[in-house]
Protein backbone atom coordinates (compact mmCIF):
# COMPACT_ATOMS: atom_id res chain seq x y z
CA UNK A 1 -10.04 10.96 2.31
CA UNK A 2 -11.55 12.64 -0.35
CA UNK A 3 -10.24 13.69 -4.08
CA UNK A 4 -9.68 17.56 -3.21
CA UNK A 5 -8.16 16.99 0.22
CA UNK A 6 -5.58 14.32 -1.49
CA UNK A 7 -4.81 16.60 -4.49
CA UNK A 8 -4.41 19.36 -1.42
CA UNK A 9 -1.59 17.59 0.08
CA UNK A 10 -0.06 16.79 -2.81
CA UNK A 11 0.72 20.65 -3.89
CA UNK A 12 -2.31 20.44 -6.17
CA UNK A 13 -5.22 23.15 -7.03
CA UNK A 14 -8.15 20.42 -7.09
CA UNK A 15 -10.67 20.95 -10.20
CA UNK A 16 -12.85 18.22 -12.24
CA UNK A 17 -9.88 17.30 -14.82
CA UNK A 18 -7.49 16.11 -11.57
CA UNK A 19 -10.30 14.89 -9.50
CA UNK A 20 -11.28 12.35 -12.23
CA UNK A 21 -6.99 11.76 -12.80
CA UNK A 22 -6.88 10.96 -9.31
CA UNK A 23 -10.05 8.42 -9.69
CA UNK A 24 -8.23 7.07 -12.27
CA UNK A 25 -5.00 6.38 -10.48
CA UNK A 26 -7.17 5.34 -7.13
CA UNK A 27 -9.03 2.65 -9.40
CA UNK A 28 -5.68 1.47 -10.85
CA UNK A 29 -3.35 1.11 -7.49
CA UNK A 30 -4.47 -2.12 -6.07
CA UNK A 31 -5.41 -1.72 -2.50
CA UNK A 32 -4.95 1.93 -2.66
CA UNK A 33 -7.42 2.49 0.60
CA UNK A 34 -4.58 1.15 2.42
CA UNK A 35 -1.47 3.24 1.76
CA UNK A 36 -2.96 6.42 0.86
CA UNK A 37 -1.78 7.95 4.01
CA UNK A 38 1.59 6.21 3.81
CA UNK A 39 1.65 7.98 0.54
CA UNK A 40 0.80 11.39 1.58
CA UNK A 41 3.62 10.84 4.87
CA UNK A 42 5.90 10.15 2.17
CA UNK A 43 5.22 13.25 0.41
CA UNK A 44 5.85 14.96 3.50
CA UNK A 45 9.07 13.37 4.45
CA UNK A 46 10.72 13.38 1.00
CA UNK A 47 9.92 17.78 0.71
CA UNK A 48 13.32 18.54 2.54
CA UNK A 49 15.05 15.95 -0.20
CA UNK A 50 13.86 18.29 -3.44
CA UNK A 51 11.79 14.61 -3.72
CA UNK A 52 7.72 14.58 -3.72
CA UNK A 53 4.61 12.25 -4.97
CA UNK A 54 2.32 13.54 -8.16
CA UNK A 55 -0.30 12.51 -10.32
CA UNK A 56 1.52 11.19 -13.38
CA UNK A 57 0.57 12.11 -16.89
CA UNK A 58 1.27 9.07 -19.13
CA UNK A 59 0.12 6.38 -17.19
CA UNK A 60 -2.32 6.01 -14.45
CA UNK A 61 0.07 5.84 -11.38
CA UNK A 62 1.23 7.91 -8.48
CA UNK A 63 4.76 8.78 -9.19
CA UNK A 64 7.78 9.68 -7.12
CA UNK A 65 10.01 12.15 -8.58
CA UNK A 66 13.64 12.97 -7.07
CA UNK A 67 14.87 16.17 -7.85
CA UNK A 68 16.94 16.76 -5.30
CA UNK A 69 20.51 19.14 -6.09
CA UNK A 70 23.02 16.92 -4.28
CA UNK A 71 24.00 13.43 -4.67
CA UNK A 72 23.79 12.92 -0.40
CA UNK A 73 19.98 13.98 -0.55
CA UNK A 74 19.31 11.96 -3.43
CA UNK A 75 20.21 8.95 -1.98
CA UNK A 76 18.28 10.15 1.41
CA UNK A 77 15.19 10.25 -0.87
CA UNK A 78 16.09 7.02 -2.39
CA UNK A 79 16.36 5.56 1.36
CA UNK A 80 13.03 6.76 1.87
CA UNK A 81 11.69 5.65 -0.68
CA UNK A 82 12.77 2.15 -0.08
CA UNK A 83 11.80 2.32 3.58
CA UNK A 84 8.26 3.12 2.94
CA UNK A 85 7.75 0.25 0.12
CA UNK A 86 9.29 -2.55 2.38
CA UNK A 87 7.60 -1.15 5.57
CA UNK A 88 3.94 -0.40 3.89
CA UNK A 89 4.52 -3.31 1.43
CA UNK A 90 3.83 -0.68 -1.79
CA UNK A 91 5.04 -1.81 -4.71
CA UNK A 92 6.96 0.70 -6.71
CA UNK A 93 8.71 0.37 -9.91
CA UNK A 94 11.68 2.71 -10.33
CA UNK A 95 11.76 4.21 -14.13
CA UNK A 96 15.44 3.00 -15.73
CA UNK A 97 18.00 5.60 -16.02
CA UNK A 98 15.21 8.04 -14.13
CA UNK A 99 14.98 9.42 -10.69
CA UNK A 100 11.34 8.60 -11.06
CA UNK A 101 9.48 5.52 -9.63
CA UNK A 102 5.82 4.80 -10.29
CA UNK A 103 3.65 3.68 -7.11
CA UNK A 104 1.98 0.01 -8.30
CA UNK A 105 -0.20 -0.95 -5.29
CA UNK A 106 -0.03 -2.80 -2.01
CA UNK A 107 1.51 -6.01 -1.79
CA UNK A 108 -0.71 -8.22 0.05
């Protein structure tokens, strides 16, 4: 999939500065061909949670960011999120004291 149509999905207005942020991340996330759709899906699934997948600023990494306003769809996005790492075999590291985790790779 290509740089604009990724940065699309993700709630993103595509231009040179994110396409080469997204290159970045793409050339950082081991095996990154393989889950980019998972990642995307997950976007999708974790809207209705306040919970969604962005570019992150201070390190090159996908990261997932709960912001959801209750505690019951907080952990619902937390469910999710664990789901998709065991089932896809991402590895995600979850940020301490954070409802942020940072998308690592695939786990071969």
């Amino acid at each position: 999939m290509d740089a604009e149509a990724v940065l699309t999905q993700l709630g993103y207005v595509p231009n040179e500065r994110l396409k080469k942020q997204l290159a970045d991340i793409q050339a950082n996330t081991p095996g990154y061909e393989k889950i980019e759709k998972h990642i995307l899906d997950l976007n999708e699934h974790l809207k209705v949670n306040n919970a969604y997948v962005a570019l992150s600023n201070s390190t090159n990494h996908l990261k997932i960011k709960v912001d959801s306003p209750t505690k019951e769809l907080a952990e619902e996005a937390h469910e999710k999120i664990k789901h998709f790492s065991e089932k896809f075999k991402v590895e995600i590291e979850k940020l301490a004291n954070q409802k942020t985790y940072y998308i690592l790779g695939f786990q071969h």
